[in-house]
N, C-alpha and C. Protein backbone atom coordinates (compact mmCIF):
# COMPACT_ATOMS: atom_id res chain seq x y z
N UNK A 1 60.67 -56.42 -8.47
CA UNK A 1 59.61 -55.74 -7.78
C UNK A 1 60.10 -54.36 -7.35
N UNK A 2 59.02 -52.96 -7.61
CA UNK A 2 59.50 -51.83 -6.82
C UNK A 2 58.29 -51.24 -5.91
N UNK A 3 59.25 -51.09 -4.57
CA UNK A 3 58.51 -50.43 -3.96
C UNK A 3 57.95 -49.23 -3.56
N UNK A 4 56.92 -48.67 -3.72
CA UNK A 4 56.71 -47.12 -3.84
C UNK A 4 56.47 -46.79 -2.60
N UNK A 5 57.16 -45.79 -1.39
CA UNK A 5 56.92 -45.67 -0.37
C UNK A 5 56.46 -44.63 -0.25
N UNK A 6 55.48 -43.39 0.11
CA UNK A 6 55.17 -42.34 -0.34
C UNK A 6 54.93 -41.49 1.35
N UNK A 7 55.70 -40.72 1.15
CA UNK A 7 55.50 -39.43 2.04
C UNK A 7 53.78 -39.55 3.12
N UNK A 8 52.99 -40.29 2.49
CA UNK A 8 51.59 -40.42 3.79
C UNK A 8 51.79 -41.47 4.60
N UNK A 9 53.35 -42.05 4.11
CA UNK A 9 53.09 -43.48 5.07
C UNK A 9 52.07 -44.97 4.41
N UNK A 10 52.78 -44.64 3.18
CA UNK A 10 51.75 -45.56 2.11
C UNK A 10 52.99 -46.16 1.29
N UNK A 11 52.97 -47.69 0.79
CA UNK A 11 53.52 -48.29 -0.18
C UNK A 11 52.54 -49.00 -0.79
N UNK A 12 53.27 -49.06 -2.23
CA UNK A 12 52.62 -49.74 -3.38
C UNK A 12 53.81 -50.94 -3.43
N UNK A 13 53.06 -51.93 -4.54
CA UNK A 13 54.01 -52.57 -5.21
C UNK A 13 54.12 -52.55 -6.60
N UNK A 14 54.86 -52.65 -7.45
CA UNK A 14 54.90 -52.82 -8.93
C UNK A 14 55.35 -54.00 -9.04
N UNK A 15 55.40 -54.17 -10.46
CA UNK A 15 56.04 -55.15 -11.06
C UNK A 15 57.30 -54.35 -11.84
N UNK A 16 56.72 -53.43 -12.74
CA UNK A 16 58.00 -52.67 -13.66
C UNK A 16 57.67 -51.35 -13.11
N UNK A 17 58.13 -50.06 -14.28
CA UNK A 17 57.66 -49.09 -14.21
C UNK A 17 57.65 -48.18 -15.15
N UNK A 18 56.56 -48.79 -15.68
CA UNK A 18 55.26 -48.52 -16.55
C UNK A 18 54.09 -48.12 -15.81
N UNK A 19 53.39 -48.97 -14.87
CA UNK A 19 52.28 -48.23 -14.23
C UNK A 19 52.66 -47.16 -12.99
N UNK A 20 53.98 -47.38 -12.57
CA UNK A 20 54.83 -46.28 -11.78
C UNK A 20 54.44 -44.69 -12.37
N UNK A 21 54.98 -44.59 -13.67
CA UNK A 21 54.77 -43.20 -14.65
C UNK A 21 53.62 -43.00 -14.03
N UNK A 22 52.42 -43.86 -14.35
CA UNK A 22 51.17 -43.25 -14.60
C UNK A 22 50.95 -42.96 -13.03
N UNK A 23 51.11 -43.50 -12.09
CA UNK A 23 50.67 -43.55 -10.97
C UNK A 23 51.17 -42.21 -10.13
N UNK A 24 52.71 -41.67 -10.31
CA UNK A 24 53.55 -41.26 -9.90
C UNK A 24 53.67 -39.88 -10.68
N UNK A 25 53.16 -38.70 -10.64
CA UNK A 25 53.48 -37.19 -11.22
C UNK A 25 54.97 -37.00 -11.14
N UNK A 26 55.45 -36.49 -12.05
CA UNK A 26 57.06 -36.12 -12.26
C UNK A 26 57.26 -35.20 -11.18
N UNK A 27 56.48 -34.06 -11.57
CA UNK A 27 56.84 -33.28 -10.41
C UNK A 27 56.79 -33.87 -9.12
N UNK A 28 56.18 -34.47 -8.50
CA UNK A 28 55.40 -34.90 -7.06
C UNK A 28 57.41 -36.26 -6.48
N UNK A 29 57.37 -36.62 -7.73
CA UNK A 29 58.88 -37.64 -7.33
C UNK A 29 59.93 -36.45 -7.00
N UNK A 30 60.31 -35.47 -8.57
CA UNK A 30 61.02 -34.71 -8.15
C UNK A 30 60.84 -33.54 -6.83
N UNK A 31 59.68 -33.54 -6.37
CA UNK A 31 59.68 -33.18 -5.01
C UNK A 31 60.03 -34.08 -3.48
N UNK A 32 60.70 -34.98 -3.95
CA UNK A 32 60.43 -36.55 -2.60
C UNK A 32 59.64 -36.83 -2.05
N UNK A 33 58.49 -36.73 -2.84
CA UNK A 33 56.94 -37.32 -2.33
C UNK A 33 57.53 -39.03 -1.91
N UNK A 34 58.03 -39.72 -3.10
CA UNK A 34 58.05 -40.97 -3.19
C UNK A 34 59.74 -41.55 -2.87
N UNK A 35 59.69 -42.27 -2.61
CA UNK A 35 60.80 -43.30 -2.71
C UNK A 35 60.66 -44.54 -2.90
N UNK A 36 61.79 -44.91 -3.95
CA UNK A 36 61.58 -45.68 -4.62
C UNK A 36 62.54 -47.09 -4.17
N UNK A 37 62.30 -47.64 -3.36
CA UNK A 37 63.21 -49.22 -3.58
C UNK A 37 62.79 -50.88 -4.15
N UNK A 38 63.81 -51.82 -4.18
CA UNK A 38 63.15 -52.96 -4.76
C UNK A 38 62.71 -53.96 -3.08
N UNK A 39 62.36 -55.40 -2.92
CA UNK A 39 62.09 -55.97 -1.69
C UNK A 39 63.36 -56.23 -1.32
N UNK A 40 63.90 -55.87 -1.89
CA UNK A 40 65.53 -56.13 -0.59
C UNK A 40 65.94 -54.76 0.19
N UNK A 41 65.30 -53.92 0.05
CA UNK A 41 65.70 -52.50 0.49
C UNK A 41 67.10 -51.50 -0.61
N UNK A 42 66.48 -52.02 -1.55
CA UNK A 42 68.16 -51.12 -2.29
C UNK A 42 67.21 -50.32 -3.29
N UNK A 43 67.75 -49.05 -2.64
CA UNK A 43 66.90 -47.67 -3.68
C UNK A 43 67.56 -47.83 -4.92
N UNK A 44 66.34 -46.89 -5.90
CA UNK A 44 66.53 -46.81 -6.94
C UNK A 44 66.40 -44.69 -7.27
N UNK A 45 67.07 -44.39 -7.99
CA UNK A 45 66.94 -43.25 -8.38
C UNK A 45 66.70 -43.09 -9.34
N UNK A 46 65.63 -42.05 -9.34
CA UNK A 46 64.92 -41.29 -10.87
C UNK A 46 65.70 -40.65 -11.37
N UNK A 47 65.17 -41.17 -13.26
CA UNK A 47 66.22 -40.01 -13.99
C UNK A 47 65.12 -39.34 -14.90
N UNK A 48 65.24 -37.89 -15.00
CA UNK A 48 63.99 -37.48 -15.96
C UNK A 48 64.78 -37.52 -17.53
N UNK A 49 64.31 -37.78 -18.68
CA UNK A 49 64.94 -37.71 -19.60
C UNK A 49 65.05 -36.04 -20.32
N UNK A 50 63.89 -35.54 -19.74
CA UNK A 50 63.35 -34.34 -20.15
C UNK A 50 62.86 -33.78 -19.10
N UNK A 51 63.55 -32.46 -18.09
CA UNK A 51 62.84 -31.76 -17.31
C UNK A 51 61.40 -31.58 -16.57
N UNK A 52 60.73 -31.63 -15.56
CA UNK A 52 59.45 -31.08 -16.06
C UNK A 52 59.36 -29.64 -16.29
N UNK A 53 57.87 -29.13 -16.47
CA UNK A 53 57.71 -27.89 -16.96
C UNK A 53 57.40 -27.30 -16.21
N UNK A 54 57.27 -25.92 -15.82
CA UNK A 54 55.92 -25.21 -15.20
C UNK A 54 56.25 -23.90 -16.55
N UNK A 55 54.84 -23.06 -16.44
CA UNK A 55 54.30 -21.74 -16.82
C UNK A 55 54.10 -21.22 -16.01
N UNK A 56 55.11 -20.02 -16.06
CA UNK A 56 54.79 -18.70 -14.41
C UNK A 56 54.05 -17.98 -15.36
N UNK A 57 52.95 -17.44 -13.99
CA UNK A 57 51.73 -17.06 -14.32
C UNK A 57 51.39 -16.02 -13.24
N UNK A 58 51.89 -14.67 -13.86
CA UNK A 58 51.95 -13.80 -12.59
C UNK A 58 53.16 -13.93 -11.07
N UNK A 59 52.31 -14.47 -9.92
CA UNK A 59 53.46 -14.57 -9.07
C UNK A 59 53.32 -16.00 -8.69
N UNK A 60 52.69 -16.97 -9.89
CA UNK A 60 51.69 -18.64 -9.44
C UNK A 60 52.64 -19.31 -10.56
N UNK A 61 53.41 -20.14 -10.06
CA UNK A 61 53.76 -21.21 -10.93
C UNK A 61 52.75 -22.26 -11.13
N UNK A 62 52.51 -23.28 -12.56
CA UNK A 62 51.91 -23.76 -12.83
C UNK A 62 52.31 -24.58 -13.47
N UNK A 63 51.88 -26.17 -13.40
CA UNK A 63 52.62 -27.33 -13.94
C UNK A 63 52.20 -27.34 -15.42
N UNK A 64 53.14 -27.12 -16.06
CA UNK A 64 52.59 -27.30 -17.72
C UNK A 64 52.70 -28.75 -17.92
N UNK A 65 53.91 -29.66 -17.79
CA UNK A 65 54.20 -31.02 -18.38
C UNK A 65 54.37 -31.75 -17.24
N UNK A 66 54.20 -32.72 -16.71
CA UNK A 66 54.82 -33.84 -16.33
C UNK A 66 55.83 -34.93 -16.65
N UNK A 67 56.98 -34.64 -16.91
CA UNK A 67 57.87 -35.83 -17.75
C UNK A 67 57.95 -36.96 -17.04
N UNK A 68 57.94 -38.14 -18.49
CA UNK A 68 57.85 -39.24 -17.48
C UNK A 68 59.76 -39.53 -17.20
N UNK A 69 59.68 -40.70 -16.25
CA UNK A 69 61.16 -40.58 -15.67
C UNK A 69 61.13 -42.33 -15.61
N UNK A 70 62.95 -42.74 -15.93
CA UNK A 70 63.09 -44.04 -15.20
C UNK A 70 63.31 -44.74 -14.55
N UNK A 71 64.01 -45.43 -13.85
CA UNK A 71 64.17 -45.88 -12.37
C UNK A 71 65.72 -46.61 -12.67
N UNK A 72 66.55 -46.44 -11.72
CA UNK A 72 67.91 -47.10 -12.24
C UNK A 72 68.20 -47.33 -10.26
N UNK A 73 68.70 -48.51 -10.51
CA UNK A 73 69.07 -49.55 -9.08
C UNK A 73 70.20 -48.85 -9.05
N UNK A 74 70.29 -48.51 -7.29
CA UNK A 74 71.79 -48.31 -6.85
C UNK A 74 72.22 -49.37 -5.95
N UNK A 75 73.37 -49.10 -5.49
CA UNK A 75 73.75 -50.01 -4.80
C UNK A 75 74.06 -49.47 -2.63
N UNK A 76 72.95 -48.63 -3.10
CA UNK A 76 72.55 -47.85 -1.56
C UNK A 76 71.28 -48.95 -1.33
N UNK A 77 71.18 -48.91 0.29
CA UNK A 77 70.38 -50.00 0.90
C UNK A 77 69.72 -48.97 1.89
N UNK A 78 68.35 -49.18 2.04
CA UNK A 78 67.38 -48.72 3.04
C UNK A 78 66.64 -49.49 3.83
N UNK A 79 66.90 -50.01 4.78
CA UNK A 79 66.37 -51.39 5.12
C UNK A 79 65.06 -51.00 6.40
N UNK A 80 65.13 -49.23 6.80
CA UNK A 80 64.24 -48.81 7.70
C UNK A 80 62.80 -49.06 7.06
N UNK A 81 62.86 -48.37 5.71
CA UNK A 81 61.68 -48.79 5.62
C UNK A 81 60.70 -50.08 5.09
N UNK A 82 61.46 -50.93 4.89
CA UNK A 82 61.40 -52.24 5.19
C UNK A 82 60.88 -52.31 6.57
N UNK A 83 61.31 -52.08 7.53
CA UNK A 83 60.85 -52.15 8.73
C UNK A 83 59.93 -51.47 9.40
N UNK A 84 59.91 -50.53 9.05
CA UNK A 84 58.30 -49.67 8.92
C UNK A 84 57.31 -49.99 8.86
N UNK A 85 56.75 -50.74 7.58
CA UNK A 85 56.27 -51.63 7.08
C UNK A 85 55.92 -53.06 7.86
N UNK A 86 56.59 -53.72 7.86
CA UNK A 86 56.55 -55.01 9.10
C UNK A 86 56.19 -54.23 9.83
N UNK A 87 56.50 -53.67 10.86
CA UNK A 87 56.25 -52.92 12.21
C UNK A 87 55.04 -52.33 12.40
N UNK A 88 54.05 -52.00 11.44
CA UNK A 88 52.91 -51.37 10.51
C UNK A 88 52.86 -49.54 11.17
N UNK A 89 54.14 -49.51 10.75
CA UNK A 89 54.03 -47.93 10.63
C UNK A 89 54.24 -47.35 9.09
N UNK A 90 53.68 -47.89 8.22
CA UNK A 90 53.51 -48.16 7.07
C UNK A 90 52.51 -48.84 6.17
N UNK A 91 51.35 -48.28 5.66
CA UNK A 91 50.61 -49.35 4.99
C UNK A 91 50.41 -49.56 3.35
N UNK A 92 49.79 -51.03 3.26
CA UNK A 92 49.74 -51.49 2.14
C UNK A 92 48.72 -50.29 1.33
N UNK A 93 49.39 -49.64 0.26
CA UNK A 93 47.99 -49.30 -0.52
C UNK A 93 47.58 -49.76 -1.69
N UNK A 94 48.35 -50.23 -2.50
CA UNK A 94 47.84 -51.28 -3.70
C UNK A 94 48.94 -52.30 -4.46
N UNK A 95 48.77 -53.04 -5.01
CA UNK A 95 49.64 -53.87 -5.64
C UNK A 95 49.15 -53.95 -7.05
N UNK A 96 50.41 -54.79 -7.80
CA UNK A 96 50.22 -55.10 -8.82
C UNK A 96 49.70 -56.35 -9.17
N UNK A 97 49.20 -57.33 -10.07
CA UNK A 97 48.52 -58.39 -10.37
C UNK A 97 49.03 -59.49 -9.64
N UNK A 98 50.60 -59.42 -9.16
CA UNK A 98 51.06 -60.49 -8.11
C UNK A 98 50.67 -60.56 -6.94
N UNK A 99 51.35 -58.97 -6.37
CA UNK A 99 51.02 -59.04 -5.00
C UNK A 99 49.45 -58.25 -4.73
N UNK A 100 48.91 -58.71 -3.58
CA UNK A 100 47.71 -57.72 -4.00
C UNK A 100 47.19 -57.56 -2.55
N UNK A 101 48.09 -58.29 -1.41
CA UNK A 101 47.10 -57.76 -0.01
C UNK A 101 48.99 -57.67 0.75
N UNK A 102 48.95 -56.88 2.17
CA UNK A 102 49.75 -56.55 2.82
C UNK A 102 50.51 -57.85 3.11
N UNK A 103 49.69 -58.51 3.51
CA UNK A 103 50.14 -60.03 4.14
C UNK A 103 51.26 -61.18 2.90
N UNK A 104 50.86 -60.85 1.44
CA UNK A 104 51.86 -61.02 0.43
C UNK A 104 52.94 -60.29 0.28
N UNK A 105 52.89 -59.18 0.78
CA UNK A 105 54.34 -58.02 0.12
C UNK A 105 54.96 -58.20 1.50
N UNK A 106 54.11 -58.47 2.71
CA UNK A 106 55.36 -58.96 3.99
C UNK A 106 55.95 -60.20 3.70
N UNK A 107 55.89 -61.40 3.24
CA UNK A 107 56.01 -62.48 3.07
C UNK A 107 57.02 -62.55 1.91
N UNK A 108 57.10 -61.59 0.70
CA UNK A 108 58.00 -61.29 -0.33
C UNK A 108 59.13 -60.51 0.24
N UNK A 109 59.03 -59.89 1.23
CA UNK A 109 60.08 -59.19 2.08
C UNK A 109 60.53 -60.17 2.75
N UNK A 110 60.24 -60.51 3.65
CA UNK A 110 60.59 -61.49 4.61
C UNK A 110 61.75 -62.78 4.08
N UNK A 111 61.30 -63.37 2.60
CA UNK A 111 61.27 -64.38 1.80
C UNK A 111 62.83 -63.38 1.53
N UNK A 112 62.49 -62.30 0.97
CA UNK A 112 64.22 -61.62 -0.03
C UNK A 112 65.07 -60.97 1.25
N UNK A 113 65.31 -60.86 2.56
CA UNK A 113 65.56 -60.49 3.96
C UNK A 113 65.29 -61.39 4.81
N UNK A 114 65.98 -62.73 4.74
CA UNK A 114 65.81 -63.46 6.16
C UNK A 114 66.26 -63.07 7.08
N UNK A 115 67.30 -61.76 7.33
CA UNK A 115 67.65 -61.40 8.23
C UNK A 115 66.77 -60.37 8.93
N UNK A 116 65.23 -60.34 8.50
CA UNK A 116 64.35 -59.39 9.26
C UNK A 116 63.12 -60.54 10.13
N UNK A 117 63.41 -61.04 10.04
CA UNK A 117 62.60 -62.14 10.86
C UNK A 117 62.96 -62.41 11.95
């Protein structure tokens, strides 16, 4: 499972990341819109295979490409926002075909972190 935590104070859940790409603008990650961990709290870092783009356009940069990027597990742990989340300074905004309401992705946390209970 990955968790998408996003700069408004919003997480998703996935399953892979495949609907991550689509969901997630290259640029918008490579800006730290998002962070990315699995339900145990251990980030994952993006790798782009291919840059993104922009076209300067006068004194206006402009996104030409979006590259998509993949996700590789470290062995760094974030366990705040895990707790964020429980705490509901954090909300559910969508899931994937497993999880699909707040009250499941606390319970999948809880379940992979008995030590947050």
């Amino acid at each position: 499972m990955i968790l998408v935590f996003a700069e408004d104070s919003t997480v998703s859940a996935y399953e892979n990341e495949g609907q991550i790409n689509v969901d997630c603008e290259g640029i918008d990650v490579e800006n730290g819109v998002y962070t990315f961990i699995d339900e145990r709290g251990y980030l994952f870092r993006y790798i782009f295979d291919e840059p993104n783009k922009g076209l300067l356009f006068g004194f206006i940069e402009f996104l030409n490409s979006s590259s998509a990027f993949r996700l590789e597990l470290t062995s760094e742990r974030n366990t705040q926002l895990l707790h964020d989340f429980l705490e509901g300074r954090v909300f559910f905004d969508k899931g994937t075909a497993h999880i699909r309401t707040s009250e499941e992705l606390k319970q999948l946390i809880l379940t992979a972190n008995p030590e947050l209970n």
